[in-house]
N, C-alpha and C. Protein backbone atom coordinates (compact mmCIF):
# COMPACT_ATOMS: atom_id res chain seq x y z
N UNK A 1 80.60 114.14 71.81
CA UNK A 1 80.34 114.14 73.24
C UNK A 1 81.39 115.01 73.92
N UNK A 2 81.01 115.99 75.03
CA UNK A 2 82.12 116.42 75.88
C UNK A 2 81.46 116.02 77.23
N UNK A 3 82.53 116.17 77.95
CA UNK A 3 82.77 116.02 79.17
C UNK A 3 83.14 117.04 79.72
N UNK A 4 82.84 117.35 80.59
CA UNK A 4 83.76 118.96 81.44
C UNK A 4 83.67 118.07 83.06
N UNK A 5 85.21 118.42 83.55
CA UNK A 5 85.32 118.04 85.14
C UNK A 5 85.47 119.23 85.67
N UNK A 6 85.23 119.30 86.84
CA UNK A 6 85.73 120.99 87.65
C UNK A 6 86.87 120.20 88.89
N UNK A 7 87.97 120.81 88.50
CA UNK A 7 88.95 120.30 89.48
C UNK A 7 88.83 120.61 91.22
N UNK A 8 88.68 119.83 91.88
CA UNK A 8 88.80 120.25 93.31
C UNK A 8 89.88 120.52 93.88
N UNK A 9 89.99 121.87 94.36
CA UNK A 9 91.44 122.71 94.70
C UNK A 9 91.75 123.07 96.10
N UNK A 10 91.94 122.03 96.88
CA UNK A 10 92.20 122.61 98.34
C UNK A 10 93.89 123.25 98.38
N UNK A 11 94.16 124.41 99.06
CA UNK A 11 94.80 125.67 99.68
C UNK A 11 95.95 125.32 97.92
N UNK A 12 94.72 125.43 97.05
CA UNK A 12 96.08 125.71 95.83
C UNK A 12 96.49 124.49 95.12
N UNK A 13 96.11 123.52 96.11
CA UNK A 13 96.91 121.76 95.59
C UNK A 13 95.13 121.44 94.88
N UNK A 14 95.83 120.83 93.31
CA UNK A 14 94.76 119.93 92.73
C UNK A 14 94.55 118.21 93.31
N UNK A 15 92.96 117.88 94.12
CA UNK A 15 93.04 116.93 94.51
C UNK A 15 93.44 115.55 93.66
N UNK A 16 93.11 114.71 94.03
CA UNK A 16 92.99 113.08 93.55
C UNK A 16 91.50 113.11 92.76
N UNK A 17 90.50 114.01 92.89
CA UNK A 17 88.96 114.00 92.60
C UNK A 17 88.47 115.22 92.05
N UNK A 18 87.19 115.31 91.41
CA UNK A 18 87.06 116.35 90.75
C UNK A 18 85.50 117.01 91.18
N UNK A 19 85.56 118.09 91.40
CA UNK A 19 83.86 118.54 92.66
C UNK A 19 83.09 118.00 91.62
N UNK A 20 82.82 117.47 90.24
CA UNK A 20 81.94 117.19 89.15
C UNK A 20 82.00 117.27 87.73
N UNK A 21 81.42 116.38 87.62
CA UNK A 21 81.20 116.09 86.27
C UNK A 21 80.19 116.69 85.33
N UNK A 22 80.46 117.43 83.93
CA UNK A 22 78.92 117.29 83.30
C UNK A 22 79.06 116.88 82.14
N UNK A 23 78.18 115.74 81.18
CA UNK A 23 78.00 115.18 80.55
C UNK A 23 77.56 115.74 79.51
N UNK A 24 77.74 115.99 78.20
CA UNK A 24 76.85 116.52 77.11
C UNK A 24 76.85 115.75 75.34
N UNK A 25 75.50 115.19 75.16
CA UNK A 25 75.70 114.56 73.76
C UNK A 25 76.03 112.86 74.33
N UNK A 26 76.56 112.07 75.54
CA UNK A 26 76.47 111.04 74.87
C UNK A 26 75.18 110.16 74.58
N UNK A 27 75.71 108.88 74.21
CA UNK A 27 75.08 108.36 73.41
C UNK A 27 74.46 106.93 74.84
N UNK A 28 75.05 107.28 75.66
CA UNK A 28 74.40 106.58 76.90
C UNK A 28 75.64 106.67 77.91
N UNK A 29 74.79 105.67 79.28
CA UNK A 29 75.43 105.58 80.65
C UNK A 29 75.69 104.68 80.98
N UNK A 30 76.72 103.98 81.64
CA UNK A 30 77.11 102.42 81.92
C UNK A 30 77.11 102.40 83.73
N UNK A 31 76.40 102.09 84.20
CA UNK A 31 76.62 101.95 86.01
C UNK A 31 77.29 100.38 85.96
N UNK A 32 78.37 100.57 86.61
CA UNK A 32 79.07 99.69 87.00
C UNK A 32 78.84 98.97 88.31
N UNK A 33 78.61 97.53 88.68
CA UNK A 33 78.89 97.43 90.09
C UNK A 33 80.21 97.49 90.06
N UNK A 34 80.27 97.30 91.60
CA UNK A 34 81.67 97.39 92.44
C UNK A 34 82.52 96.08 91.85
N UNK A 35 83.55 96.57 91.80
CA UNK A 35 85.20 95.93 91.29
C UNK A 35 85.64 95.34 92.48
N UNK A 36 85.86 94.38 92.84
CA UNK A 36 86.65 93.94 93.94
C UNK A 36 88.57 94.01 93.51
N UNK A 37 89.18 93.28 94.70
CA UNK A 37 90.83 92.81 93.90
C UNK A 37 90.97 92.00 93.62
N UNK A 38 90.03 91.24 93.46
CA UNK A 38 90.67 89.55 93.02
C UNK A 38 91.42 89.45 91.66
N UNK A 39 91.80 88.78 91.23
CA UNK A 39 92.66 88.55 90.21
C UNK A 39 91.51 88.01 89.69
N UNK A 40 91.70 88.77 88.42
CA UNK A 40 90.63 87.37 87.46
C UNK A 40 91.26 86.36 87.20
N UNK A 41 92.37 86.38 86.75
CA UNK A 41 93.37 85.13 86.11
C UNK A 41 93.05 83.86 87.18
N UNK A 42 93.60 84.52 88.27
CA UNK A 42 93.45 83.13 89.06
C UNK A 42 92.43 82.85 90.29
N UNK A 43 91.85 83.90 90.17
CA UNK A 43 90.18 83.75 91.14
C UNK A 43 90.77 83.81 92.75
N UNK A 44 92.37 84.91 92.80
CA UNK A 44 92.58 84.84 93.99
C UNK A 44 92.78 86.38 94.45
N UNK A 45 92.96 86.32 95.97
CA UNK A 45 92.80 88.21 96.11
C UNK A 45 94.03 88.39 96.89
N UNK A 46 94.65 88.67 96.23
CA UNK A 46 96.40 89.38 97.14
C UNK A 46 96.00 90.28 98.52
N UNK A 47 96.57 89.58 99.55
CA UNK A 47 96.79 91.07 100.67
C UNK A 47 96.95 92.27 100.88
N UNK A 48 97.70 92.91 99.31
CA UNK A 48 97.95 94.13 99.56
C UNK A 48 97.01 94.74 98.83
N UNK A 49 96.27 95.88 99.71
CA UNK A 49 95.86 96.48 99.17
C UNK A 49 95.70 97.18 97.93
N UNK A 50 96.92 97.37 97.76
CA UNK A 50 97.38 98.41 96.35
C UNK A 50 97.75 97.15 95.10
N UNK A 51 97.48 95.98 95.36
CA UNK A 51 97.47 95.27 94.57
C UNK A 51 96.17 94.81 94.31
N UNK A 52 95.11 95.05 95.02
CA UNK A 52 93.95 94.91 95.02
C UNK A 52 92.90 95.76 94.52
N UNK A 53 93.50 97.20 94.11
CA UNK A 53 93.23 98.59 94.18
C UNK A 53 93.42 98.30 92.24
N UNK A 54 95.13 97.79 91.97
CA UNK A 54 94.84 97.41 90.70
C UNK A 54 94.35 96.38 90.00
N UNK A 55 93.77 95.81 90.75
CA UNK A 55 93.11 94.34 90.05
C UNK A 55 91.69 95.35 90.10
N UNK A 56 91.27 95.78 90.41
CA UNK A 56 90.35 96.31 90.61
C UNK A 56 89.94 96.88 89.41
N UNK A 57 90.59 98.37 89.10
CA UNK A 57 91.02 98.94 88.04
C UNK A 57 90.88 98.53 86.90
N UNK A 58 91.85 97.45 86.82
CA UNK A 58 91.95 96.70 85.43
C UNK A 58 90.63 96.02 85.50
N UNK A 59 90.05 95.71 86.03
CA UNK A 59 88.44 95.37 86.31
C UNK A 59 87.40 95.85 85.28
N UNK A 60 87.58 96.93 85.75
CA UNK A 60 86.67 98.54 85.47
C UNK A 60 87.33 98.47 83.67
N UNK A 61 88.38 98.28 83.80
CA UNK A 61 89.08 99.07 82.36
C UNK A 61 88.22 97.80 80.89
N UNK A 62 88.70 96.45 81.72
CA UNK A 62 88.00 95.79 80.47
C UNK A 62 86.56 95.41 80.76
N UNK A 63 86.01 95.73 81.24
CA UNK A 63 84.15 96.08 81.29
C UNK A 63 84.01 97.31 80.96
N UNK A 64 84.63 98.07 80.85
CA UNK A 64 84.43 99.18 80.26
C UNK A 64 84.12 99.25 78.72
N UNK A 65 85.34 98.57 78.41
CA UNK A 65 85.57 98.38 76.85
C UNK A 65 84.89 97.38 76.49
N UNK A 66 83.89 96.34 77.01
CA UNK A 66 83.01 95.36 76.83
C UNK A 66 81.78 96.52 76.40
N UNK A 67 82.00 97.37 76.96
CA UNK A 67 80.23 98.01 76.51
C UNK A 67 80.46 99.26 76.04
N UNK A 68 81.80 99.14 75.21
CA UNK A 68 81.49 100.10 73.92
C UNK A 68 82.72 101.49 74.64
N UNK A 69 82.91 101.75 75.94
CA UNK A 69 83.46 102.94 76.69
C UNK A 69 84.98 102.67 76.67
N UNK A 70 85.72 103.55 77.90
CA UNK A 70 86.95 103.60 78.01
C UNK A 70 87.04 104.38 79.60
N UNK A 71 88.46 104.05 79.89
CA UNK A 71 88.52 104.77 80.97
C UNK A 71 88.60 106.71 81.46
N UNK A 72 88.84 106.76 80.53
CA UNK A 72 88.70 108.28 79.94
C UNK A 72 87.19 109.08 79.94
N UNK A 73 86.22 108.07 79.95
CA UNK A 73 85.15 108.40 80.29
C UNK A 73 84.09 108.30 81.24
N UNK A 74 85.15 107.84 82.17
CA UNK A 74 84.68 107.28 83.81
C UNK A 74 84.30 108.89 84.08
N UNK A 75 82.67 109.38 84.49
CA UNK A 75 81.99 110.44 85.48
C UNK A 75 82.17 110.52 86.61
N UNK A 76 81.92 109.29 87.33
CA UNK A 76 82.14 108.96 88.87
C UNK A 76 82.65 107.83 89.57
N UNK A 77 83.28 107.73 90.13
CA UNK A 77 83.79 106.46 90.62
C UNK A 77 83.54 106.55 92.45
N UNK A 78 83.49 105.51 92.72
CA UNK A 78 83.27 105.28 94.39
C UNK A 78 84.37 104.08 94.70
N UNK A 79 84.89 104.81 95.63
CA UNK A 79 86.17 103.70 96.59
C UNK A 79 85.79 103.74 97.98
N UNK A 80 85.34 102.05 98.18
CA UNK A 80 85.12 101.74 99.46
C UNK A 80 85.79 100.93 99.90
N UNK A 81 86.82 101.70 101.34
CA UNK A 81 87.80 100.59 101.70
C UNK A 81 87.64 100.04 102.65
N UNK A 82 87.93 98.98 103.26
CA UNK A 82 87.50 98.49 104.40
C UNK A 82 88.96 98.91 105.61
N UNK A 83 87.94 99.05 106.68
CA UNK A 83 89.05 99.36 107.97
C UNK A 83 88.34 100.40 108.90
N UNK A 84 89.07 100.78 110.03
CA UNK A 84 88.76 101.82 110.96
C UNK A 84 89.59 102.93 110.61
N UNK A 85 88.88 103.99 110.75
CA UNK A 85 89.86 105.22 110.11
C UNK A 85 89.45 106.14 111.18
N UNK A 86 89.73 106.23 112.93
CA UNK A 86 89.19 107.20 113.60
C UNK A 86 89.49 108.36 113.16
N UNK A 87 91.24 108.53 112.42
CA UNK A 87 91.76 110.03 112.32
C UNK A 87 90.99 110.65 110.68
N UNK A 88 90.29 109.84 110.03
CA UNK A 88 90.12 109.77 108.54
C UNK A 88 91.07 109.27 107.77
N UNK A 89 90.31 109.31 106.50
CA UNK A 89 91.05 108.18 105.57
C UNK A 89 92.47 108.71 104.90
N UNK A 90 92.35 109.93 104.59
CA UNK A 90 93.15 110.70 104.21
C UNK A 90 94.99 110.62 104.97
N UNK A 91 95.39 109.87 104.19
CA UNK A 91 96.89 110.31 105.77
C UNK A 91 97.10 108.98 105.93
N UNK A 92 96.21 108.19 106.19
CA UNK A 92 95.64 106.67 106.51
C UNK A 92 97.05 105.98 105.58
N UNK A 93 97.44 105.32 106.06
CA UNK A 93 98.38 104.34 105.57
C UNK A 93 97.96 103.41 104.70
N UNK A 94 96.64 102.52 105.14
CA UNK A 94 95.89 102.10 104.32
C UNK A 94 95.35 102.52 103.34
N UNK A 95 94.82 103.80 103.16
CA UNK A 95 94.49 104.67 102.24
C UNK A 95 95.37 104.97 100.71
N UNK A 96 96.71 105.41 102.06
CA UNK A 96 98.04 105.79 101.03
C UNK A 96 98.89 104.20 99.80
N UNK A 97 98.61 103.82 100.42
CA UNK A 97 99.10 102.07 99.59
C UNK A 97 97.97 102.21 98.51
N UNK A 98 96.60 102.73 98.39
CA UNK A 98 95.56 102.08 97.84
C UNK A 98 95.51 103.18 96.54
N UNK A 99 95.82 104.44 97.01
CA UNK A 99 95.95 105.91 96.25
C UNK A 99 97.29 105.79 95.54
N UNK A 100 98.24 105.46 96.03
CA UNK A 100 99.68 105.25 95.13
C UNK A 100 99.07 104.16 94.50
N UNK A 101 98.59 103.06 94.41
CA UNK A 101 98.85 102.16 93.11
C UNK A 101 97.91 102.89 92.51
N UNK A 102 96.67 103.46 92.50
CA UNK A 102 95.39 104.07 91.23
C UNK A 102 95.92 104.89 90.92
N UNK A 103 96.88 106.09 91.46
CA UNK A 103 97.79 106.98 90.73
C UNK A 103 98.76 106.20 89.55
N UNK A 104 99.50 104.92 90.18
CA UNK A 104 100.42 104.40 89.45
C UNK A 104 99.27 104.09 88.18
N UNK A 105 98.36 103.46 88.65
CA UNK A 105 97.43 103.05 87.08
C UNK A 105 96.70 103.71 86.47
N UNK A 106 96.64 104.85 86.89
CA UNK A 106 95.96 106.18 85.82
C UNK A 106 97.15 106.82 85.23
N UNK A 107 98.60 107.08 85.59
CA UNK A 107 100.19 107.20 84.84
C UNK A 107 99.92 106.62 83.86
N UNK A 108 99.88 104.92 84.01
CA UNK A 108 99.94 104.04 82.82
C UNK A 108 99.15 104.31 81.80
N UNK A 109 97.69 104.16 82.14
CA UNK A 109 96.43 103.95 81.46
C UNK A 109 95.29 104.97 80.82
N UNK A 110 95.37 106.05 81.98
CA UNK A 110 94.58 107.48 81.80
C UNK A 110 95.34 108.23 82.06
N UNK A 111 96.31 108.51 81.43
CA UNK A 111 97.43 110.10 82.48
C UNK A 111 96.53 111.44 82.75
N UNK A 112 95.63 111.77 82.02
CA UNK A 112 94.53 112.60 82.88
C UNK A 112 93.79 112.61 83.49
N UNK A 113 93.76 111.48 84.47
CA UNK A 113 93.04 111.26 85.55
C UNK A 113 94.15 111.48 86.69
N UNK A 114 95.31 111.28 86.36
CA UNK A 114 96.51 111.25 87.39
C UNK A 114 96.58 112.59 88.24
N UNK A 115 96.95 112.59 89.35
CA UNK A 115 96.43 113.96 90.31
C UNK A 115 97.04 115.14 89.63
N UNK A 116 96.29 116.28 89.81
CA UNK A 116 96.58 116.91 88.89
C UNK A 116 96.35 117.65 87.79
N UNK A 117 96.19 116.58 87.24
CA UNK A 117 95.27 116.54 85.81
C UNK A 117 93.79 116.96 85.60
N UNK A 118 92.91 115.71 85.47
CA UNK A 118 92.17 115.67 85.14
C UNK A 118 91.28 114.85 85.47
N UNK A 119 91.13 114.45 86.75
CA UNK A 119 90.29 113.32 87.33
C UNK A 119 88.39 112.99 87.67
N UNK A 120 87.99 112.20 87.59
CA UNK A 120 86.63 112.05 87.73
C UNK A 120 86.24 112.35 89.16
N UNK A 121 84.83 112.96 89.26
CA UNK A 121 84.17 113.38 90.72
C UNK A 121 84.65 111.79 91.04
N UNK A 122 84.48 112.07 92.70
CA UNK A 122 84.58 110.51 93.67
C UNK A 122 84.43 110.26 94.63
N UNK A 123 84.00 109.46 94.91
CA UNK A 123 83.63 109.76 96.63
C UNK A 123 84.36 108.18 97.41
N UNK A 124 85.29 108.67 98.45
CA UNK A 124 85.99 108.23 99.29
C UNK A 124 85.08 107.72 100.43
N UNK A 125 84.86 106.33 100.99
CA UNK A 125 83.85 105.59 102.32
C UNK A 125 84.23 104.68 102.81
N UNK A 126 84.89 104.92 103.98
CA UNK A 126 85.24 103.68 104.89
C UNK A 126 83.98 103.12 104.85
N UNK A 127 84.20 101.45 105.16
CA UNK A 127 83.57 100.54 105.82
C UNK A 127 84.26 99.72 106.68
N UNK A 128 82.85 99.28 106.85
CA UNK A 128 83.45 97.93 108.23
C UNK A 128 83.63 96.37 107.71
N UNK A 129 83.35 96.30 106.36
CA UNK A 129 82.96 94.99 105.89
C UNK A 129 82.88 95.20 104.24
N UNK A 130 83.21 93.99 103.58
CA UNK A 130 83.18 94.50 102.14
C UNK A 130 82.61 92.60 102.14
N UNK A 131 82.45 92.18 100.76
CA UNK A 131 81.31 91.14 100.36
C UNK A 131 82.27 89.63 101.05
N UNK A 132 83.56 89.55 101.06
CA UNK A 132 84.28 88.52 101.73
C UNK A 132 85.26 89.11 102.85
N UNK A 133 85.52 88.44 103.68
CA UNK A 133 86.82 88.71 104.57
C UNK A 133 88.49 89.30 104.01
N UNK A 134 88.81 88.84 102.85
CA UNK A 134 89.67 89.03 102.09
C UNK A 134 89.83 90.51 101.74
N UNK A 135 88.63 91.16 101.09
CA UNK A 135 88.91 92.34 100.29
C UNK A 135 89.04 93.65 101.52
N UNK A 136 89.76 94.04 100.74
CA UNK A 136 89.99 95.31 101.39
C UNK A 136 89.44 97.21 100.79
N UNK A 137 89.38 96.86 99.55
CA UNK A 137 88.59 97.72 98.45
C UNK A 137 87.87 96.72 97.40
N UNK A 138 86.72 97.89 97.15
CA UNK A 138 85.93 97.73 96.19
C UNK A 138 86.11 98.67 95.59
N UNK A 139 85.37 99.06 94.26
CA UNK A 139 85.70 99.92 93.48
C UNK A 139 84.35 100.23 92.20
N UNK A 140 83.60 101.18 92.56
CA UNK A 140 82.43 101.64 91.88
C UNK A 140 82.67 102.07 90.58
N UNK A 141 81.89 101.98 89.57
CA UNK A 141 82.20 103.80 88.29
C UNK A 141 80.84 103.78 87.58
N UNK A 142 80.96 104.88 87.09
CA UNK A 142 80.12 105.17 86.06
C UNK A 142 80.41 105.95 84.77
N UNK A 143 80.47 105.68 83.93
CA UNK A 143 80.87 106.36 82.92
C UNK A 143 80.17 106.31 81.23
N UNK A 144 80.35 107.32 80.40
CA UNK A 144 79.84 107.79 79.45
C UNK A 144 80.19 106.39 78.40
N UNK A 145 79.24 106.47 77.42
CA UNK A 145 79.24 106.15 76.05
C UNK A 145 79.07 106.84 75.32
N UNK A 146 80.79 107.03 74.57
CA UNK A 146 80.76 107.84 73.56
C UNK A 146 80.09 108.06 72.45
């Protein structure tokens, strides 16, 4: 199986995301629903975002590996955070807490997903509301079977 990403390059800087993905040879597709932050351990959801961002993550990582994949083969992922973002998300404080910890957990876990590198297409969407009062991100993917 390969994978090819095309890096998205604004004024020279490699983003957090990649303009696309193309898939060739695998052996199937896994659509993920959305990841919330709750802790699995204890069925509770921390305030901070970026702690929620990695509960999330680690979400994705062992359902991943439940159906045969890895994080390395995440195509697309979707991050929907909750809040008002009149100026956009980008810059967003809220944003920035949520992007430093998935950087910190693609370092750990995928270092070629880490900005830079080698990251999956993605698409960034405020909302106004996510499935409880609590969460602040959700967290989409889709990815290959090798």
């Amino acid at each position: 199986m390969e994978i090819k990403r095309s890096p998205f390059v604004i004024a020279g800087q490699n983003r957090e995301w990649a303009k696309g993905t193309v898939v060739f040879g695998a052996r199937g597709t896994i659509y993920l629903s959305g990841s919330a932050g709750t802790d699995p351990g204890t069925g509770k959801t921390p305030q901070a975002i970026g702690e929620q961002t990695k509960n999330a993550l680690e979400s994705i990582k062992t359902i991943l590996g439940e159906y045969g994949s890895s994080l390395k083969y995440i195509l697309h992922m979707w991050y929907c955070v909750k809040g008002s973002f009149p100026g956009g998300m980008l810059g967003d404080p809220v944003w920035e807490e949520a992007d430093k910890a998935m950087q910190d957990f693609w370092e750990e876990n995928c270092p070629e997903f880490a900005v830079n590198n080698n990251p999956p297409a993605s698409t960034l969407v405020g909302v106004a509301a996510l499935a409880v009062p609590e969460l602040k991100i959700e967290i989409q993917a889709v990815a290959a079977i090798p």
